[in-house]
Protein backbone atom coordinates (compact mmCIF):
# COMPACT_ATOMS: atom_id res chain seq x y z
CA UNK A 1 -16.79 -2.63 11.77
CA UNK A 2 -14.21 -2.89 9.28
CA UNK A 3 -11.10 -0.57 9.34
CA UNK A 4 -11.93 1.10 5.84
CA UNK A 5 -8.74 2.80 5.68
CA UNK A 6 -6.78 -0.39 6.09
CA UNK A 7 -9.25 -1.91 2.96
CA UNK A 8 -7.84 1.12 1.24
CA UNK A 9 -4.15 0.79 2.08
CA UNK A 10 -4.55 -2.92 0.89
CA UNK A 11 -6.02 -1.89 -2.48
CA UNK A 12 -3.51 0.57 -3.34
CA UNK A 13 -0.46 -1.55 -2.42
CA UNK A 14 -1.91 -4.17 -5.00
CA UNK A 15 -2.93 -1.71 -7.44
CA UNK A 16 1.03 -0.47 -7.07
CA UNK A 17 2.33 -3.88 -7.28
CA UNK A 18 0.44 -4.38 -10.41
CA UNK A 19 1.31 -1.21 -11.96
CA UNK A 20 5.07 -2.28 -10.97
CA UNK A 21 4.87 -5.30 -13.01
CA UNK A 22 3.97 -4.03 -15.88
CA UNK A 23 -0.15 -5.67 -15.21
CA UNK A 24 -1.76 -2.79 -15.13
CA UNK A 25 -2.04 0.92 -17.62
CA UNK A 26 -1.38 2.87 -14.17
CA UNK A 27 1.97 4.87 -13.49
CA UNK A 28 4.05 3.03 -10.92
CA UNK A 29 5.28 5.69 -9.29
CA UNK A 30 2.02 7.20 -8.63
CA UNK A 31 0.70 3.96 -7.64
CA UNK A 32 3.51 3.74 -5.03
CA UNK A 33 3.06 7.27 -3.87
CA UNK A 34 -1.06 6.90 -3.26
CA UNK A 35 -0.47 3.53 -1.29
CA UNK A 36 2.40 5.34 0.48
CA UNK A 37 -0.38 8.08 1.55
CA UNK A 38 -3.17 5.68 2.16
CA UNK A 39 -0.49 3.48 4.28
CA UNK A 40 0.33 6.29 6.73
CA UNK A 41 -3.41 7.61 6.92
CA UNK A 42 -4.25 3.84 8.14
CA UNK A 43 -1.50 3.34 10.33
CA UNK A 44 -2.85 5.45 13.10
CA UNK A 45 -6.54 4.35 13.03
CA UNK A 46 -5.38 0.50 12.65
CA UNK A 47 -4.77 -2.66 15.51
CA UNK A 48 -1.25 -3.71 16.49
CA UNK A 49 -1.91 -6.50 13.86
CA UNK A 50 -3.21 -4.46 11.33
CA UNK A 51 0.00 -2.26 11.98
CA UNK A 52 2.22 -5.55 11.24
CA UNK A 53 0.31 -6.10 8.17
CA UNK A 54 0.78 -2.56 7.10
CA UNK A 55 4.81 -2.31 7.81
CA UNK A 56 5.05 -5.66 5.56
CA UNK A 57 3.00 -3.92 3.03
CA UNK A 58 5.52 -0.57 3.41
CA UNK A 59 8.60 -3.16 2.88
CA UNK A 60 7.18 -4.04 -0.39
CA UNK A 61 6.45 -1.03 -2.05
CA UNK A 62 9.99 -0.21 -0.31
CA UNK A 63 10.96 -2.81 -2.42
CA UNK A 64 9.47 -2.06 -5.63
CA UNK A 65 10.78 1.45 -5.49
CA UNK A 66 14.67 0.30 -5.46
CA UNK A 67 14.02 -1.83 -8.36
């Protein structure tokens, strides 16, 4: 069975990432904050290499927010 809330965490990080660059009508700050909460709800519920995944993920909205 698939982790769902990893799916979501993925989703929201791109959605974020879009709405960063500029490719997409969302607010980017609210994009980041949603795949902030939806990265924390999957971290506990997720593998040790879903976990890796997820800290990478965290390091790039990290990122995007000290742009």
């Amino acid at each position: 069975m698939a982790n769902q809330l990893f799916q979501k965490a993925r989703e929201t990080v791109a959605i974020a990432k879009q709405a960063a660059n500029g490719n997409s009508s969302a607010d980017a700050q609210q994009a980041i904050f949603v795949a902030k909460n939806a990265l924390s709800s999957a971290y506990a519920n997720s593998t040790v290499a879903e976990q890796e995944q997820l800290s990478m993920m965290q390091n790039e909205l990290d990122d995007i927010q000290s742009q």
